[in-house]
PDB file of N, CA and C in Angstrom:
ATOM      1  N   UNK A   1     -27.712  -0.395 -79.384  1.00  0.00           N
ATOM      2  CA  UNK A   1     -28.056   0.974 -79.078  1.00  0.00           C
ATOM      3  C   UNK A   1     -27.098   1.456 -78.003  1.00  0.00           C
ATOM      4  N   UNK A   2     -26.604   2.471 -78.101  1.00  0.00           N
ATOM      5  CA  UNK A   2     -25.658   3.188 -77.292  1.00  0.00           C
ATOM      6  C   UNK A   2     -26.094   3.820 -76.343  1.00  0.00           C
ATOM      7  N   UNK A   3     -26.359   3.528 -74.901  1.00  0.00           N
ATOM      8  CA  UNK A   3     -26.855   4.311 -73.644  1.00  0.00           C
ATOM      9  C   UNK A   3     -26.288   6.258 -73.593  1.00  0.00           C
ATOM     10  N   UNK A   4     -24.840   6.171 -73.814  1.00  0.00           N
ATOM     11  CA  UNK A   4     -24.665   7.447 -74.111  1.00  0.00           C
ATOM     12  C   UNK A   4     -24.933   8.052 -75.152  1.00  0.00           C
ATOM     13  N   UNK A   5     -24.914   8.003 -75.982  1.00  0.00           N
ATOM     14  CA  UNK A   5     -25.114   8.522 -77.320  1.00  0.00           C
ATOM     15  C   UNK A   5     -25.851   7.785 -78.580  1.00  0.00           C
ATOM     16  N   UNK A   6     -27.506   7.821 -78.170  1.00  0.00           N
ATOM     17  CA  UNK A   6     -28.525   7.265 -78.805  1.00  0.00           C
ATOM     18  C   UNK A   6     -28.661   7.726 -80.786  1.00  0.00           C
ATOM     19  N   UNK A   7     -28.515   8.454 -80.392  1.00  0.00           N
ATOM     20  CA  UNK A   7     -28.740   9.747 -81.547  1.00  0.00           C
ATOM     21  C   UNK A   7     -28.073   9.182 -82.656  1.00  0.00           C
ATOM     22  N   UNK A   8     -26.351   8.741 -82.525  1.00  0.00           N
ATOM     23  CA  UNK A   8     -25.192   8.300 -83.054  1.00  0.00           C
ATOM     24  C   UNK A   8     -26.066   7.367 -83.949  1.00  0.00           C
ATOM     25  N   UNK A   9     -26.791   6.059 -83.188  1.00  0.00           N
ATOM     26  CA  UNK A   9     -27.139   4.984 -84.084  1.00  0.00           C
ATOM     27  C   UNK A   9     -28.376   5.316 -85.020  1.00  0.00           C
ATOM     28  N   UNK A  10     -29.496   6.433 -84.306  1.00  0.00           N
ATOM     29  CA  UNK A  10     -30.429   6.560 -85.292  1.00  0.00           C
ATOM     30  C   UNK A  10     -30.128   7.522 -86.950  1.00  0.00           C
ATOM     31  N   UNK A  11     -28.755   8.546 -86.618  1.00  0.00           N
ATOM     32  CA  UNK A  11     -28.306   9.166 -87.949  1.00  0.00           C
ATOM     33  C   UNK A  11     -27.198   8.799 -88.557  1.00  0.00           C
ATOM     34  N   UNK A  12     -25.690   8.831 -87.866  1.00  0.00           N
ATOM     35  CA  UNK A  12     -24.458   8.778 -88.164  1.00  0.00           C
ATOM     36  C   UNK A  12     -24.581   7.305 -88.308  1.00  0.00           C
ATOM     37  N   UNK A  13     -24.909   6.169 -88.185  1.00  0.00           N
ATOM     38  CA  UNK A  13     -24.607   5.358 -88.277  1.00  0.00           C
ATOM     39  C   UNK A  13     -25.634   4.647 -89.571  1.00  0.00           C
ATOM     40  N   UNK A  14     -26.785   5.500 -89.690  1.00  0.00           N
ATOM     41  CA  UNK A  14     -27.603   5.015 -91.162  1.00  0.00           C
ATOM     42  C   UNK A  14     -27.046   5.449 -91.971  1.00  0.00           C
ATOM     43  N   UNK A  15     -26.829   6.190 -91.594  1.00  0.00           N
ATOM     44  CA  UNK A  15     -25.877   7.462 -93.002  1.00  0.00           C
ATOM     45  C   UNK A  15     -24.695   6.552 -93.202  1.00  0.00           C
ATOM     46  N   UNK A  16     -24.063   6.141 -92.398  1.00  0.00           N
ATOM     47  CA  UNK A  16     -22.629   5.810 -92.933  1.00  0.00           C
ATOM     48  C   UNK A  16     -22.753   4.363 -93.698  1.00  0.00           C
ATOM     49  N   UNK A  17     -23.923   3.328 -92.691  1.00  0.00           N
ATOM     50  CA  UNK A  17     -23.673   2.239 -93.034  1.00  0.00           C
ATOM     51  C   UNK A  17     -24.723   1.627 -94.786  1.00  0.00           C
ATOM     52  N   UNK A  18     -25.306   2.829 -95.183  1.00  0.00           N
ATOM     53  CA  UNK A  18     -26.124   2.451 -95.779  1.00  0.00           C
ATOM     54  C   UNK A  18     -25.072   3.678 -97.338  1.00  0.00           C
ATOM     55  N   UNK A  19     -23.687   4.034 -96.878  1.00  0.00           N
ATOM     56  CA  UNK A  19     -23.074   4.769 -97.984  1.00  0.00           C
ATOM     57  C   UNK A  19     -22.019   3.325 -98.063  1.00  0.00           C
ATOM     58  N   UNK A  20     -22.026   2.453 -97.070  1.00  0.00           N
ATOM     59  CA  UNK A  20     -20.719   1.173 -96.958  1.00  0.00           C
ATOM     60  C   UNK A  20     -21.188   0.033 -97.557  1.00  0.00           C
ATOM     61  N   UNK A  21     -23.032   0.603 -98.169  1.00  0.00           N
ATOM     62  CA  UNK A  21     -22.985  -1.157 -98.361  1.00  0.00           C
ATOM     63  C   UNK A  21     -23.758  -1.742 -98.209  1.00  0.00           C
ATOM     64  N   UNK A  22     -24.109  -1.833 -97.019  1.00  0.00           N
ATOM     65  CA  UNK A  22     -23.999  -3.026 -96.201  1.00  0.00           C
ATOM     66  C   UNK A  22     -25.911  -2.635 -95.982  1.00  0.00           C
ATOM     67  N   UNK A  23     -26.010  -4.000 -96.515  1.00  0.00           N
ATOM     68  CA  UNK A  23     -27.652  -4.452 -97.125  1.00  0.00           C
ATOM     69  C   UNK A  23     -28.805  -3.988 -95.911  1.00  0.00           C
ATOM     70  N   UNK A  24     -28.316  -4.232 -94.657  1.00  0.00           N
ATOM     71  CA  UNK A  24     -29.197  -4.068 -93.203  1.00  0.00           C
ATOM     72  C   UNK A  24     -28.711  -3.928 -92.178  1.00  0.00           C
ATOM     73  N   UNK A  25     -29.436  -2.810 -91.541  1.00  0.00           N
ATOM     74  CA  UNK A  25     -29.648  -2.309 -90.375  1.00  0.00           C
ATOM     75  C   UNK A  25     -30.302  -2.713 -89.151  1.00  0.00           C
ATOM     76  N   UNK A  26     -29.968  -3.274 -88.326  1.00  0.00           N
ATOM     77  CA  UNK A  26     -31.133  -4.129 -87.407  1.00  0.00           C
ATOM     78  C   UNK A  26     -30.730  -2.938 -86.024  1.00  0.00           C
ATOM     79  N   UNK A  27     -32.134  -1.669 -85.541  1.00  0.00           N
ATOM     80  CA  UNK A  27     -31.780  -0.892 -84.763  1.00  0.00           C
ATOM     81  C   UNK A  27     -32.862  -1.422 -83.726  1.00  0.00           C
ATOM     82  N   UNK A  28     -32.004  -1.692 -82.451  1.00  0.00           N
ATOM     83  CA  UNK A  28     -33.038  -2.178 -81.145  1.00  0.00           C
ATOM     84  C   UNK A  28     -32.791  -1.483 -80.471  1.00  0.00           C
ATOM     85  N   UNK A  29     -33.855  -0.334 -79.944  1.00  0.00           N
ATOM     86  CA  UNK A  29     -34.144   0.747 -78.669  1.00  0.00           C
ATOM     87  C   UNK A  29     -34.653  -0.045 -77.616  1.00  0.00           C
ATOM     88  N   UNK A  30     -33.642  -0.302 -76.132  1.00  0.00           N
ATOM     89  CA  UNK A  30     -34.315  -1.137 -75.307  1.00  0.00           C
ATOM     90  C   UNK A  30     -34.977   0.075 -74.600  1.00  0.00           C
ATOM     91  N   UNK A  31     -34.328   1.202 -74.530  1.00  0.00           N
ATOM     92  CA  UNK A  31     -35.191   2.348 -73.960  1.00  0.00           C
ATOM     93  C   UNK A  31     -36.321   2.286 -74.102  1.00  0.00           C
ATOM     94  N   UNK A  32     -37.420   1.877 -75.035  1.00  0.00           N
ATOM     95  CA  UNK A  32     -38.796   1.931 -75.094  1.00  0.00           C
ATOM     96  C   UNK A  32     -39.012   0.644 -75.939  1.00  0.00           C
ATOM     97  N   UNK A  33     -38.313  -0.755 -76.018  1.00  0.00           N
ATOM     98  CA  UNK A  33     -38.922  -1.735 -76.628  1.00  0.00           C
ATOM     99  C   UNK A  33     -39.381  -1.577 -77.833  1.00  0.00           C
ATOM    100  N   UNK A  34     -38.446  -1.026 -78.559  1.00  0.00           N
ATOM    101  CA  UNK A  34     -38.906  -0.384 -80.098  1.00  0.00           C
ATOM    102  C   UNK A  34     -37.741  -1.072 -81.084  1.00  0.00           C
ATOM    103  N   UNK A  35     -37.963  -0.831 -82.068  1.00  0.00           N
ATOM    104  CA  UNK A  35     -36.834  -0.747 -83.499  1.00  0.00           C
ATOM    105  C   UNK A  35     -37.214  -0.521 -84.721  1.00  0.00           C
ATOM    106  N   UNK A  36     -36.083  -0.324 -85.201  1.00  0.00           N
ATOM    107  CA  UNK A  36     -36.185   0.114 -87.153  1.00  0.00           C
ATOM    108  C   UNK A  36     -35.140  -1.047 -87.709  1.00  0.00           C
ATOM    109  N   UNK A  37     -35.963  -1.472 -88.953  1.00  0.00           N
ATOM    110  CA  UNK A  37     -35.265  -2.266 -89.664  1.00  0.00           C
ATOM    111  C   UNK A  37     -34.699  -1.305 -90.993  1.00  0.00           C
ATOM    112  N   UNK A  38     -33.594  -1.172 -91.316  1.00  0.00           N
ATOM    113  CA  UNK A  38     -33.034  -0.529 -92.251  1.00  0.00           C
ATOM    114  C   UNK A  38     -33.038  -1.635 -93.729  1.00  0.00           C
ATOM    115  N   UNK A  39     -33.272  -1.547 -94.742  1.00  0.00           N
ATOM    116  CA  UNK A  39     -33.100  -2.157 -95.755  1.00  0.00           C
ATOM    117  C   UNK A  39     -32.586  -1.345 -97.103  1.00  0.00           C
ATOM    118  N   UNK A  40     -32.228  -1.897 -97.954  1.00  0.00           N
ATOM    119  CA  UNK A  40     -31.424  -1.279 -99.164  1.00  0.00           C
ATOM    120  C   UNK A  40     -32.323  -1.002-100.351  1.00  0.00           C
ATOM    121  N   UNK A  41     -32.621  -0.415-101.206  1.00  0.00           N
ATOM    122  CA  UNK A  41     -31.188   0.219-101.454  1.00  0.00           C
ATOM    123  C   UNK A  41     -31.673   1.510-100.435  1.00  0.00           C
ATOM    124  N   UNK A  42     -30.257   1.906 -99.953  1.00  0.00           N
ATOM    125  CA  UNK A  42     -29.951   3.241 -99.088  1.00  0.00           C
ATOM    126  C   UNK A  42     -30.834   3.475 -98.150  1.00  0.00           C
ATOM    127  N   UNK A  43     -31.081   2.329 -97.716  1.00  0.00           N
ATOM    128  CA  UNK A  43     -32.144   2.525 -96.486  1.00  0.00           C
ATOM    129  C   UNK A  43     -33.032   3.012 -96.600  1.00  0.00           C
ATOM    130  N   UNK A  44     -33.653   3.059 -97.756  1.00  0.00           N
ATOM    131  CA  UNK A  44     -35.205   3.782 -98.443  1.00  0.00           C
ATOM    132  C   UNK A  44     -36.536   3.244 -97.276  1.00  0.00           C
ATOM    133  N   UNK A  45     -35.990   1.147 -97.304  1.00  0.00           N
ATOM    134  CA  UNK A  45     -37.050   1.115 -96.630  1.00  0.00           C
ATOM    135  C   UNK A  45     -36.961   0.616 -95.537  1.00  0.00           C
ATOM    136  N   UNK A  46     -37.642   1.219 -94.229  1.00  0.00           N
ATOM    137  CA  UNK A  46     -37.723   1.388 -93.042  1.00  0.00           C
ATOM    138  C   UNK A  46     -38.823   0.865 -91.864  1.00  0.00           C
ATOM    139  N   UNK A  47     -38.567  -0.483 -91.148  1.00  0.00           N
ATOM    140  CA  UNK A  47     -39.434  -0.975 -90.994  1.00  0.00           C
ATOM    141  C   UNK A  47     -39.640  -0.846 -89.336  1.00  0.00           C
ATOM    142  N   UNK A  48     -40.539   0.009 -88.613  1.00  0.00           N
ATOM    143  CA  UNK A  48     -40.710   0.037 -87.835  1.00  0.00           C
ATOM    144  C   UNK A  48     -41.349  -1.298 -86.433  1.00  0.00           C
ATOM    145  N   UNK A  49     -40.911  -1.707 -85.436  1.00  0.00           N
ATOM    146  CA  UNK A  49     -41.432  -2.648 -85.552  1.00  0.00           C
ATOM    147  C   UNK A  49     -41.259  -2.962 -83.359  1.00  0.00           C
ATOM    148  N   UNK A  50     -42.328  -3.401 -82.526  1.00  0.00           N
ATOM    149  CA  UNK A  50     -42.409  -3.111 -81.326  1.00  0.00           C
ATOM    150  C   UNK A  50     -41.779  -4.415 -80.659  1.00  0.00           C
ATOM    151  N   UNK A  51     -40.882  -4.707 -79.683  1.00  0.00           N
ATOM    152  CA  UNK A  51     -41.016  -5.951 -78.718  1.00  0.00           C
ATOM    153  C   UNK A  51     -41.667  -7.055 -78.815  1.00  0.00           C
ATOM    154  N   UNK A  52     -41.774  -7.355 -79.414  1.00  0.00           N
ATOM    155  CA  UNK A  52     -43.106  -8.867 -79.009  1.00  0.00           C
ATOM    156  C   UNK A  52     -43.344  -9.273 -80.898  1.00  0.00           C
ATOM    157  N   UNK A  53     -43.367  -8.608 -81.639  1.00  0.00           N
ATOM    158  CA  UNK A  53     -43.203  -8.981 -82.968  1.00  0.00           C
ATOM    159  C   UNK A  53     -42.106  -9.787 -83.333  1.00  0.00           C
ATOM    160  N   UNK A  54     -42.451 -10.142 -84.695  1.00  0.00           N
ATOM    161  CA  UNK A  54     -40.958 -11.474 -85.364  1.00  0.00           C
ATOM    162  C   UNK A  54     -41.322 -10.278 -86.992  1.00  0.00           C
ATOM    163  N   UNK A  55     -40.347 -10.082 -86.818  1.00  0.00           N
ATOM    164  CA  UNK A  55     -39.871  -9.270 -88.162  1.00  0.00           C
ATOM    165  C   UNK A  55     -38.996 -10.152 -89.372  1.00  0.00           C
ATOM    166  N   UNK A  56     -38.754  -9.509 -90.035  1.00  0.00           N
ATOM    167  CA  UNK A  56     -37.703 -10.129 -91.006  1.00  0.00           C
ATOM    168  C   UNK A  56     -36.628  -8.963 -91.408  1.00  0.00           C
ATOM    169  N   UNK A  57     -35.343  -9.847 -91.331  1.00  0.00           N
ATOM    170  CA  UNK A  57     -34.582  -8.917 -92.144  1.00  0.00           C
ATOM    171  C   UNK A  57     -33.529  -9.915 -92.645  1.00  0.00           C
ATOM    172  N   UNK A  58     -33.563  -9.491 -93.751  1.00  0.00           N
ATOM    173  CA  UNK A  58     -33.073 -10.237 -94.967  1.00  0.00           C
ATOM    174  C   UNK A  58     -33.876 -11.628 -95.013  1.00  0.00           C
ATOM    175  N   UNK A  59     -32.706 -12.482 -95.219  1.00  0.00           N
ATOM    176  CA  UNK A  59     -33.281 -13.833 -95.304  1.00  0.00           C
ATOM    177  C   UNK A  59     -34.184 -14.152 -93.850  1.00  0.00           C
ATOM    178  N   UNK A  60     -33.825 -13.851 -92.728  1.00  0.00           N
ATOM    179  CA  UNK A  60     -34.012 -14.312 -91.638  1.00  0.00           C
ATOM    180  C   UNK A  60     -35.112 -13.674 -91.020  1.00  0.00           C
ATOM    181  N   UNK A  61     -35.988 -14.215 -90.056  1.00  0.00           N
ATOM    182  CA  UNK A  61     -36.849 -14.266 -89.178  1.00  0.00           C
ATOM    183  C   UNK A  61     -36.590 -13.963 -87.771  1.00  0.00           C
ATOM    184  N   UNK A  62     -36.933 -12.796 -87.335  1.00  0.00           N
ATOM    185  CA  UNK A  62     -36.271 -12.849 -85.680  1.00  0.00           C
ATOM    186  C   UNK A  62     -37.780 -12.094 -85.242  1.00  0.00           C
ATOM    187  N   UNK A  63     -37.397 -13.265 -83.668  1.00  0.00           N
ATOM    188  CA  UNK A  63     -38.569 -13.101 -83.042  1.00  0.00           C
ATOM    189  C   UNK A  63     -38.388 -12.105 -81.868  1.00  0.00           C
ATOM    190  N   UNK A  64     -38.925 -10.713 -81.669  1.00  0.00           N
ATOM    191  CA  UNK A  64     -38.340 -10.146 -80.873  1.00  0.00           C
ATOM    192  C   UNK A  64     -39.180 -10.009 -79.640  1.00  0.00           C
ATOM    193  N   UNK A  65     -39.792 -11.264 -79.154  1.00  0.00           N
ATOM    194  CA  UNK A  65     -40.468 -11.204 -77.715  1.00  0.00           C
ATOM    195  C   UNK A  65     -39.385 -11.774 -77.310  1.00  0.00           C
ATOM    196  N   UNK A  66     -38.081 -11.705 -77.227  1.00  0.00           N
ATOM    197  CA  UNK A  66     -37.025 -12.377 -76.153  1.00  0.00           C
ATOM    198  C   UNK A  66     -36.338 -11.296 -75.967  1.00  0.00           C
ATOM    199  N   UNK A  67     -36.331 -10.121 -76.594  1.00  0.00           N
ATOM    200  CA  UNK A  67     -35.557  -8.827 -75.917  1.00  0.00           C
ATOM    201  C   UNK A  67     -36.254  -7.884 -75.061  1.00  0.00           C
ATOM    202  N   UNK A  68     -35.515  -7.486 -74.137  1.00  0.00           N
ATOM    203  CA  UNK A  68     -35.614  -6.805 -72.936  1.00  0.00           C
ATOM    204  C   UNK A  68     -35.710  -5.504 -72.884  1.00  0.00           C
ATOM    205  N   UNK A  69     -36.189  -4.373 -72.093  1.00  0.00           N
ATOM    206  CA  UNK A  69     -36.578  -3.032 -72.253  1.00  0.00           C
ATOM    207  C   UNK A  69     -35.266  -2.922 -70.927  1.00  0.00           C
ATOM    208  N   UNK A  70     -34.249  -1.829 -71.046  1.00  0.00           N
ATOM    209  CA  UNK A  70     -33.847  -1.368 -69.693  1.00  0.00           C
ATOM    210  C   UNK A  70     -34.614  -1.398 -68.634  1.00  0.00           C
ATOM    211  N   UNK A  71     -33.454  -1.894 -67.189  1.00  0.00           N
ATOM    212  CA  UNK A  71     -34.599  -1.677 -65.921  1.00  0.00           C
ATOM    213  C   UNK A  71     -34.724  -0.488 -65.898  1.00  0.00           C
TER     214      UNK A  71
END
């Protein structure tokens, strides 16, 4: 996530990366301990998901009680 320019990763960068291809999106907001999982086709599906959860994307399992919120 980009401290200056947040915005960039939640549109310009779904838009682009989901016209390139490319199967997943893994978006982590430390601003509020949040994220979206992007999945294919075209990023239809969108998996919202808080700090302290273990999500999946793709094959893999990630546990996201080890990431940090900005001080």
């Amino acid at each position: 996530m980009s401290r200056s320019n947040p915005e960039n990763d939640y549109e310009n960068k779904v838009r682009d990366y989901a016209a390139m291809g490319i199967p997943h999106y893994l978006l982590i907001d430390p601003r509020d301990g949040t994220g979206i999982v992007h999945s294919t086709p075209h990023y239809a599906s969108r998996e919202k998901f808080a700090f302290g959860d273990t999500i999946t994307v793709g094959p893999w399992s990630v546990d996201t009680s080890v990431l940090r919120t900005y001080a």
